[in-house]
Protein backbone atom coordinates (compact mmCIF):
# COMPACT_ATOMS: atom_id res chain seq x y z
CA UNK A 1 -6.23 -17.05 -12.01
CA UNK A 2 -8.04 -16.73 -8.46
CA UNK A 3 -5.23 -16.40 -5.65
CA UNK A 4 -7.20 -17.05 -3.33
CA UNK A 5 -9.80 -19.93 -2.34
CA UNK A 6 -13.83 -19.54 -2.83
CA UNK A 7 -13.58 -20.32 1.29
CA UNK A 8 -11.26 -17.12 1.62
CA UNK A 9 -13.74 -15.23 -0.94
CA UNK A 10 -16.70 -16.44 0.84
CA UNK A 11 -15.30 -14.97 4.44
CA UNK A 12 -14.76 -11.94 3.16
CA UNK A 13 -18.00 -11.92 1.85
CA UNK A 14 -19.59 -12.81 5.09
CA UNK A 15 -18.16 -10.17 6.86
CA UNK A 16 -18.30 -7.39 4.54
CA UNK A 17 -22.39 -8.00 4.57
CA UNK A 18 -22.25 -7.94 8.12
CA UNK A 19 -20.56 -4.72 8.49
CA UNK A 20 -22.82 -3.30 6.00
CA UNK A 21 -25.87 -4.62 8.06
CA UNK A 22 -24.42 -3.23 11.05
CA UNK A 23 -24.10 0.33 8.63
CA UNK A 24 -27.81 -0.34 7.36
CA UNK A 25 -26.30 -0.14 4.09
CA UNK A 26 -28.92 -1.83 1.18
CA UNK A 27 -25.78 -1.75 -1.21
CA UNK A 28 -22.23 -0.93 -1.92
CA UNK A 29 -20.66 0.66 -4.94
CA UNK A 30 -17.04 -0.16 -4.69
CA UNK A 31 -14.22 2.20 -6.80
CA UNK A 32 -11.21 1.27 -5.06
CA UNK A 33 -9.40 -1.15 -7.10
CA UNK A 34 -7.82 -2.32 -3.64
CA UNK A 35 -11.43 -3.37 -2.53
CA UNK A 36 -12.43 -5.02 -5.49
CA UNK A 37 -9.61 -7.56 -5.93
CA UNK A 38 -9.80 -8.46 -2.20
CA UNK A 39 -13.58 -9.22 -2.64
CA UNK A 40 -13.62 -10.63 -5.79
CA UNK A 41 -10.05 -11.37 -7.20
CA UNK A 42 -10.38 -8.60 -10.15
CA UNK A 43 -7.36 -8.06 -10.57
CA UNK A 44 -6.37 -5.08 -13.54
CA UNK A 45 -5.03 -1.04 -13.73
CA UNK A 46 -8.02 -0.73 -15.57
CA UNK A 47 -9.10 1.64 -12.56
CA UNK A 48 -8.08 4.59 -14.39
CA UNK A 49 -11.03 4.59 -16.14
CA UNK A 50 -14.56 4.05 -14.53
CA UNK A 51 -15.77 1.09 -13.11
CA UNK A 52 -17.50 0.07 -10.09
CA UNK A 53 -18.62 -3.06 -8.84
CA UNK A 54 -21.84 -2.77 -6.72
CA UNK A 55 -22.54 -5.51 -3.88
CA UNK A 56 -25.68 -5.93 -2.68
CA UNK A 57 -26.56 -6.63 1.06
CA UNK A 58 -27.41 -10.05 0.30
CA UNK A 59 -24.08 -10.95 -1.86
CA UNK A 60 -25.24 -10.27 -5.43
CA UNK A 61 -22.57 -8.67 -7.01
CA UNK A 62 -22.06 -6.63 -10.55
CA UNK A 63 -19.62 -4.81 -12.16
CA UNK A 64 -19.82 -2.26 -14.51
CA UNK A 65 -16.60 -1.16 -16.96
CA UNK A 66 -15.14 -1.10 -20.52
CA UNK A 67 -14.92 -3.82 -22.99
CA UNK A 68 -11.01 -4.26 -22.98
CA UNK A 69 -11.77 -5.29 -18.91
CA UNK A 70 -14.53 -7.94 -19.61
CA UNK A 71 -12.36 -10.42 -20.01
CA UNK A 72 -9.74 -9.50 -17.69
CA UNK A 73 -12.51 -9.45 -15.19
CA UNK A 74 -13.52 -13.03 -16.27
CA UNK A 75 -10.32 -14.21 -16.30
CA UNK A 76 -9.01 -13.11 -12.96
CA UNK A 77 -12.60 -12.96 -10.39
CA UNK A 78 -15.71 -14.17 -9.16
CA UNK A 79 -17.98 -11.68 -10.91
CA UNK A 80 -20.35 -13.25 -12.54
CA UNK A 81 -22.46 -10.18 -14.04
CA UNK A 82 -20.66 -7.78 -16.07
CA UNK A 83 -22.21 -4.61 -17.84
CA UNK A 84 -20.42 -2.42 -20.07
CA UNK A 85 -20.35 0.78 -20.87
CA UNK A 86 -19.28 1.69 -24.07
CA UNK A 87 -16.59 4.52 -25.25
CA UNK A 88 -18.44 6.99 -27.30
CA UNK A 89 -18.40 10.79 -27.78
CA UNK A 90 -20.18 12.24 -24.64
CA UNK A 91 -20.02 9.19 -22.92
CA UNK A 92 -21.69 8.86 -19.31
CA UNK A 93 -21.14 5.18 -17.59
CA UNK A 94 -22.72 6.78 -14.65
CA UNK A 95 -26.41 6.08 -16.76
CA UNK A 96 -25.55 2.18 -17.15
CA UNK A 97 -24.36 1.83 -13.35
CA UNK A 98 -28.12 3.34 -12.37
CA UNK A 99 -29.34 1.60 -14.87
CA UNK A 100 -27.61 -1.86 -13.44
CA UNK A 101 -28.48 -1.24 -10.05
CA UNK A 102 -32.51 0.05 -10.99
CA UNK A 103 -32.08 -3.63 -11.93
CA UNK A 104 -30.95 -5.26 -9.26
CA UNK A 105 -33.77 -3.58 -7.47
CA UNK A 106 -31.91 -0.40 -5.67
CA UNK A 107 -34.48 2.44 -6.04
CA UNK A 108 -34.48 4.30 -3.36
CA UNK A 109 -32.36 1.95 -1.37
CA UNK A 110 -29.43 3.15 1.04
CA UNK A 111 -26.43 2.98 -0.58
CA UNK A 112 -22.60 3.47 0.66
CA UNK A 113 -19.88 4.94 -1.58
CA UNK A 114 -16.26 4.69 -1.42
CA UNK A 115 -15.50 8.11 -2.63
CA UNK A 116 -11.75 8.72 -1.28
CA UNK A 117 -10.33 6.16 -4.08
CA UNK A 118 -8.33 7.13 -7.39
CA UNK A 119 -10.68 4.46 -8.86
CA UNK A 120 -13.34 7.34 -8.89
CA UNK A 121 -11.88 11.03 -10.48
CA UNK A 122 -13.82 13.94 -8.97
CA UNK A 123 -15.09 14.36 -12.56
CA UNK A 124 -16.48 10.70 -12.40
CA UNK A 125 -17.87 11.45 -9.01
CA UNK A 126 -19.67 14.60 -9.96
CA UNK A 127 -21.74 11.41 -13.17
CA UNK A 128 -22.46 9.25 -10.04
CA UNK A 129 -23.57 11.87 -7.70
CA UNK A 130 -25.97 13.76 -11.02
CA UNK A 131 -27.57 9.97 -11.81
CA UNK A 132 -27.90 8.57 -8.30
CA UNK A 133 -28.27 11.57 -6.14
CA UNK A 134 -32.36 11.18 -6.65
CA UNK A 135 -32.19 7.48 -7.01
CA UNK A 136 -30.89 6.57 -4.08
CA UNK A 137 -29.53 7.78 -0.76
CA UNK A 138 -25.82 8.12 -1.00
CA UNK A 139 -23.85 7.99 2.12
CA UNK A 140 -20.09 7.98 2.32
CA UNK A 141 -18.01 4.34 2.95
CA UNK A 142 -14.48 4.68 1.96
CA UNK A 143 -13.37 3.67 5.25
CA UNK A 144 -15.62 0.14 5.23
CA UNK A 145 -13.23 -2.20 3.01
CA UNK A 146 -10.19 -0.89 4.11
CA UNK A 147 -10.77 -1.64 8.11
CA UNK A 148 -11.84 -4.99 6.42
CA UNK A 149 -8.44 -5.53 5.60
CA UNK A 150 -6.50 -4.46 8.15
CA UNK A 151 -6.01 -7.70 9.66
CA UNK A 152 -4.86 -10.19 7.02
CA UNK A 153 -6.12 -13.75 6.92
CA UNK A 154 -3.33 -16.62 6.86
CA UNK A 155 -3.42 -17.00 2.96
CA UNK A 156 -2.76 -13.33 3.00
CA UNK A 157 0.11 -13.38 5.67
CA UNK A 158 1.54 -16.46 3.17
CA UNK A 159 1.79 -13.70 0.10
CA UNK A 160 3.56 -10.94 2.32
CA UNK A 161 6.09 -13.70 3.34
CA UNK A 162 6.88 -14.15 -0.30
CA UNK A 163 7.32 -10.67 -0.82
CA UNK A 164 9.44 -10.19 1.96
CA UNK A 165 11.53 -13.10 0.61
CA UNK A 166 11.72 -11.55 -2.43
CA UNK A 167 12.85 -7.74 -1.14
CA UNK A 168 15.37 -9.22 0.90
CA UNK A 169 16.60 -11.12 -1.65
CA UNK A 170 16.79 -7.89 -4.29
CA UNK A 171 18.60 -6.39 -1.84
CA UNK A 172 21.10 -8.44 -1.85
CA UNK A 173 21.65 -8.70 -5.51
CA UNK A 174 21.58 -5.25 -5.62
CA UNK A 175 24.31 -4.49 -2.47
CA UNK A 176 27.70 -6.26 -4.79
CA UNK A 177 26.81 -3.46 -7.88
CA UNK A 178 27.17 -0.60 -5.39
CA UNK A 179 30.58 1.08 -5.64
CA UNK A 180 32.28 4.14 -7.00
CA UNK A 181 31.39 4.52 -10.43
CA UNK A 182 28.24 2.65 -10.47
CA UNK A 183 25.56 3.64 -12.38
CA UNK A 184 22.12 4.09 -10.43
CA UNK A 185 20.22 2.28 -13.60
CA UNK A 186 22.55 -0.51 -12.67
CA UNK A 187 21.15 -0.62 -9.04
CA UNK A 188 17.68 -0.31 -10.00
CA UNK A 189 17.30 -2.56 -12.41
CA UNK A 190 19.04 -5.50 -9.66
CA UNK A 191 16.32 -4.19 -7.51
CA UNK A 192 13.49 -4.63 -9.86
CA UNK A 193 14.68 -7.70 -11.97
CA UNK A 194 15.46 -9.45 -8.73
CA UNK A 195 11.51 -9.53 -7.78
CA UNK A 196 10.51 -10.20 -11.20
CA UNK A 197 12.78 -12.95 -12.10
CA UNK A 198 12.34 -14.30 -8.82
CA UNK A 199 7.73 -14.66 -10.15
CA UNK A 200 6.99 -11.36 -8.25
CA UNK A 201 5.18 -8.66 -8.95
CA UNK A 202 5.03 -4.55 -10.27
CA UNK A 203 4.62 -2.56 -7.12
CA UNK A 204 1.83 -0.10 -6.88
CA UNK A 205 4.40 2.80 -7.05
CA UNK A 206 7.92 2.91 -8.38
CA UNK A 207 10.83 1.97 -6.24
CA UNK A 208 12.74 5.53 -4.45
CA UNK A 209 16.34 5.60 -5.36
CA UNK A 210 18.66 8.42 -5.11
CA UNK A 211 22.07 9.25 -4.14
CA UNK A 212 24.44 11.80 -3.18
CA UNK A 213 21.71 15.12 -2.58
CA UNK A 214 18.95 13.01 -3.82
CA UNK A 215 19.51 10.50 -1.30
CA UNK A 216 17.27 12.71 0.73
CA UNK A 217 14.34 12.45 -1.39
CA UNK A 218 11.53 10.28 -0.24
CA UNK A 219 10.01 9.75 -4.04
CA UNK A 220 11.02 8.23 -7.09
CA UNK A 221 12.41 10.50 -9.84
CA UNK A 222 13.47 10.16 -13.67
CA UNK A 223 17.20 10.65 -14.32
CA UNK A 224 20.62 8.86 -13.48
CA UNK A 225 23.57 9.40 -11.54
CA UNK A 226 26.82 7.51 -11.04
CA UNK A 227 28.37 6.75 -7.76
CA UNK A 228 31.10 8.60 -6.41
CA UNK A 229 33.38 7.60 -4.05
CA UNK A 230 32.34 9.23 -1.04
CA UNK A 231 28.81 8.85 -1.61
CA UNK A 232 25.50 7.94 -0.01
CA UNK A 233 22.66 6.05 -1.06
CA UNK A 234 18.50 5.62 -0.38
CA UNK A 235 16.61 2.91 -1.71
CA UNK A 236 12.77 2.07 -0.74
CA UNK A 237 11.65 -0.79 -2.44
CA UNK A 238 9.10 -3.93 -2.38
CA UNK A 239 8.96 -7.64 -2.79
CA UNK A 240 5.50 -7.94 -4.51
CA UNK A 241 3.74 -11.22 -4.24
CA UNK A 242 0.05 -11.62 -6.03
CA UNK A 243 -0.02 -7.93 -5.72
CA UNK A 244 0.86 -8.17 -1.96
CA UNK A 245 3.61 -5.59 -0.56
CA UNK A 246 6.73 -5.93 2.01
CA UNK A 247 8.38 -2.68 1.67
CA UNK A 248 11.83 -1.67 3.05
CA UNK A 249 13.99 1.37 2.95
CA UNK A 250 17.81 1.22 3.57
CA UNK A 251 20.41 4.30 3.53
CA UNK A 252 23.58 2.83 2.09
CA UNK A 253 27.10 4.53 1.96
CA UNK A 254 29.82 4.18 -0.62
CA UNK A 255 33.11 4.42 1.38
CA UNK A 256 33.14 4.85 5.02
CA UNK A 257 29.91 6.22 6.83
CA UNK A 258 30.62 9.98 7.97
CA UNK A 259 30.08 11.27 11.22
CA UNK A 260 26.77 12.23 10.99
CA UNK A 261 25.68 9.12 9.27
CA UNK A 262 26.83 7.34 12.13
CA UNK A 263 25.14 9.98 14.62
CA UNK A 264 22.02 9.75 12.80
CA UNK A 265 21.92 5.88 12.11
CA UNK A 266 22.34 5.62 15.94
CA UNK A 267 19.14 7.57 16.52
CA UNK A 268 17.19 5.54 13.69
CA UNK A 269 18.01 2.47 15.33
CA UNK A 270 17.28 3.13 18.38
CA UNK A 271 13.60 5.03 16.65
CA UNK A 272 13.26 1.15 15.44
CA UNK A 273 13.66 -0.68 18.42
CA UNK A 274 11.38 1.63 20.01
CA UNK A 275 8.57 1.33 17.57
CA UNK A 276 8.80 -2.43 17.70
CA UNK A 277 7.87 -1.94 21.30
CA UNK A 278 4.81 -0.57 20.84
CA UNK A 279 3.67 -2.62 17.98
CA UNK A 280 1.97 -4.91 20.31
CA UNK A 281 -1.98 -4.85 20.89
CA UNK A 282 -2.97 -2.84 23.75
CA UNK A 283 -0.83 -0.05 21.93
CA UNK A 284 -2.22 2.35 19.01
CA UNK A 285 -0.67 3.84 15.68
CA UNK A 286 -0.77 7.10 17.50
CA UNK A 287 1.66 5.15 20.19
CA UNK A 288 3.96 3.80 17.94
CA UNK A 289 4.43 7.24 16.19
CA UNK A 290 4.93 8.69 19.94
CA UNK A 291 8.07 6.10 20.44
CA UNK A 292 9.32 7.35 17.43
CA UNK A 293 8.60 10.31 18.38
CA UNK A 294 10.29 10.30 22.08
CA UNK A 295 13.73 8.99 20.53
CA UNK A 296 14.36 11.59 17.79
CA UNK A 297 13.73 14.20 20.42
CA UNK A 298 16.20 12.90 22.33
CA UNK A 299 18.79 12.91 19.84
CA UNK A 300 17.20 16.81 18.80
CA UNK A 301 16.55 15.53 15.38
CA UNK A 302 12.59 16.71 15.18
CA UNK A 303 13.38 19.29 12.44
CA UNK A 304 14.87 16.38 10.10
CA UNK A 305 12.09 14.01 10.85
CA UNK A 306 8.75 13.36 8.94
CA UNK A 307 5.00 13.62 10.14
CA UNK A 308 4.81 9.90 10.29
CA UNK A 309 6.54 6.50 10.74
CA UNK A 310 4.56 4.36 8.82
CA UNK A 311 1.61 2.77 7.60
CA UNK A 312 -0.69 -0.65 6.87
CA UNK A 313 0.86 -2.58 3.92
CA UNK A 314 -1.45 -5.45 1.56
CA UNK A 315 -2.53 -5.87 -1.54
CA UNK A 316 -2.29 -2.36 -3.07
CA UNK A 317 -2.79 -0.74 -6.72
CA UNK A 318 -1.11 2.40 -8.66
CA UNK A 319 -0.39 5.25 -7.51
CA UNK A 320 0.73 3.65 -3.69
CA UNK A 321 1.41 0.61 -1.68
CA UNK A 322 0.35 2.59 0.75
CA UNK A 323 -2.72 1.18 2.93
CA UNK A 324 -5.12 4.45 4.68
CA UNK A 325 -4.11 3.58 7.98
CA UNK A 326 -0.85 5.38 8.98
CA UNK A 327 1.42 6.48 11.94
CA UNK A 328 1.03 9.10 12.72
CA UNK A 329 0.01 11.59 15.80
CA UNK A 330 -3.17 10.78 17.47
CA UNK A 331 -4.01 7.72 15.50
CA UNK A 332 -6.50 5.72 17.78
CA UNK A 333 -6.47 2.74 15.26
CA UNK A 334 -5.55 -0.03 17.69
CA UNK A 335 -2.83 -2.57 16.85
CA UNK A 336 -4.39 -6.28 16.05
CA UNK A 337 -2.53 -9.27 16.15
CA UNK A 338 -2.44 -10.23 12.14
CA UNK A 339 -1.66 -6.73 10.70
CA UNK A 340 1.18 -6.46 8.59
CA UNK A 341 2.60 -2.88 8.79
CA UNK A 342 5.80 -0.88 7.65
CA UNK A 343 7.80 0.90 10.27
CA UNK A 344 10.52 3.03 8.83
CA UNK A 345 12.90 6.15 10.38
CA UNK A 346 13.16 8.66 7.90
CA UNK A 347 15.72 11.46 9.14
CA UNK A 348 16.77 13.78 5.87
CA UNK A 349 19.48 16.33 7.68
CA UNK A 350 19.39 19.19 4.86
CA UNK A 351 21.34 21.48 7.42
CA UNK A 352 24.78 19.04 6.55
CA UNK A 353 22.93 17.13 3.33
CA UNK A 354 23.27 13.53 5.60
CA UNK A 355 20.69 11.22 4.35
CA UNK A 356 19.49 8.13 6.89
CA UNK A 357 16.58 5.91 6.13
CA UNK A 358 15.96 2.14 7.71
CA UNK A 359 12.24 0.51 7.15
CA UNK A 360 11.05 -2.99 7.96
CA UNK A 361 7.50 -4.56 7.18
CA UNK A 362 6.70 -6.31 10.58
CA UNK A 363 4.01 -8.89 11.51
CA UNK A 364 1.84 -7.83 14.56
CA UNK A 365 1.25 -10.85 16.79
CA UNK A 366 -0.43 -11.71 20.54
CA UNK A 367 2.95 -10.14 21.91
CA UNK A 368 5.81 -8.86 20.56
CA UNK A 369 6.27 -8.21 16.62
CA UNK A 370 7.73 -9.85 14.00
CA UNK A 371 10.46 -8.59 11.60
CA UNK A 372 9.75 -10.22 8.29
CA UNK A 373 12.62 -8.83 6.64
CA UNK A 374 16.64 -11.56 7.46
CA UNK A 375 18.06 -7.69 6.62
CA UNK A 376 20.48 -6.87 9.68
CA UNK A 377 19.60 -3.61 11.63
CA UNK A 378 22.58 -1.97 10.82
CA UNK A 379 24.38 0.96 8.38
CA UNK A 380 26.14 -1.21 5.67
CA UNK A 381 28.82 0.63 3.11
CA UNK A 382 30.43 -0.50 0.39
């Protein structure tokens, strides 16, 4: 069930040793779910309990979890050595990870940690830190995997393709249901049954629809509404492709756009055409949030706008397709050619209740960026 070849695994291998080298790091005890299927291929939600595979500086790797993940970890990685800790009253898995790694010869060794993860509960993080705290020295490397996979390898860039196939396409079945009297179940479930029929994947959080006041919300929420006739719609949602993400995020309205739609869909577009200017490298994700920023001032929007325009997109896990690095003010990441990365305009006018969303998932390249998404730039109505 590997998605990936043991030449991809083996690269990524390679250079996560070598950045812990360059970190002096003896070992690595990985939480984030994210880092452990791009390693390894482990691919499971079983996350929400604790695990942790630990990677040594010379490529021995182990994983520690729960019995109802040994064979989901057999079935769908590389691991070879599993350990399990068992579910019992009082239960510690924090003992059998130092016992693992007093095994693999790690006392007193320097070890990195990837604590910012919801693979690792503060309770959970409190175990490791009692049982290793004297064992070894602990240091902090949540940010070590994720820079790792920033820039995505061809294989990779092949998945998000397929995704963005796939949202495009669930867009499209979606856009014929969408009239007055049209229940938002019915427009979800195009959405979702689209990517799924079409062999893709769950996405790491649920799809964000909403209309009329709740087409101003930027997060999913339980409950249904139908369509009126003078209405407005906001869907986010992602083609998901071996767990890979292409997000997008479209503001649709039923009957003729209003005036402000039209005055704020101006400004977004012209907030996207701005940010695919500066998605080129030489630029940072500080200076793509500034292009955004620069338009929506011009148009006096900056009380209806967010504190970011975007963020790193891959292989992701529950609760967010969301990837760490982000645009947002001051952001000295640099853009890489090979980075795939969701721009959106997000401008919620609560003064007048308008609603106006447009995202794209764009490849970064040696010049200018491409759009992976067929979607037109433009306010479509039904």
């Amino acid at each position: 069930m590997l998605h990936f070849s043991a030449d991809e695994f083996a690269t990524r291998r390679a250079r996560l040793q070598a950045e812990m080298a360059e970190r002096k790091l003896d070992a690595l005890l990985l939480f984030a779910q994210d880092s452990m299927y791009w390693l390894t291929g482990y691919d499971t939600f079983g996350f929400c309990f604790f695990q942790c595979l630990v990677v040594k500086s010379d490529g021995e790797m182990r994983l520690v979890t729960r019995s109802a993940d040994l064979r989901q970890a057999r079935h769908t990685s590389n691991i070879e050595t599993i350990v399990l800790w068992r579910d019992r009253g009082g239960a510690n898995p924090a003992i059998e990870l130092r016992d693992m790694m007093d095994d693999m010869g790690l006392l007193g060794a320097r070890v990195g940690v990837e604590w910012a993860t919801q693979g690792l509960t503060a309770a959970n993080g409190r175990l490791v830190e009692e049982k290793l705290g004297s064992f070894a020295t602990l240091s902090d490397a949540s940010d070590l995997v994720p820079a790792l996979r920033l820039v995505k390898s061809e294989a990779e860039i092949a998945y998000v393709r397929e995704a963005a196939r796939m949202g495009d396409d669930a867009f499209e079945a979606m856009m014929p249901l969408v009239r007055e009297g049209a229940d938002e179940s019915e427009l979800l479930h195009a959405l979702q049954g689209s990517i799924l029929r079409a062999g893709g994947d769950y996405s790491a959080n649920p799809f964000v629809l909403g209309s009329g006041a709740d087409a101003l919300l930027c997060r999913y929420r339980s409950g249904r509404r139908p369509l009126s006739g003078q209405d407005q719609l906001t869907v986010e949602w992602s083609g998901v492709r071996a767990n890979y993400h292409a997000p997008l995020m479209q503001t649709v309205t039923v009957g003729r756009p209003l005036i402000r739609h039209e005055e704020l869909f101006q400004a977004a577009r012209e907030g996207m055409e701005a940010i695919e200017g500066a998605l080129r490298p030489g630029q940072t994700f500080g200076d793509v949030f500034d292009a955004h920023a620069r338009v929506v001032e011009a148009h006096d929007l900056v009380r209806h706008r967010l504190a970011a325009c975007g963020y790193s997109v891959g292989a992701r896990f529950a609760p967010s397709w969301m990837e760490p690095q982000m645009f947002a003010a001051g952001n000295a990441e640099p853009i890489q050619p090979g980075m795939t990365l969701f721009a959106h305009m997000i401008l919620m006018d609560s003064d007048s209740g308008t609603a106006m969303a447009v995202g794209r998932t764009y490849l970064t390249t040696e010049g200018a960026p491409e759009c992976l998404s067929r979607l037109p730039l433009e306010l479509p109505f039904a």
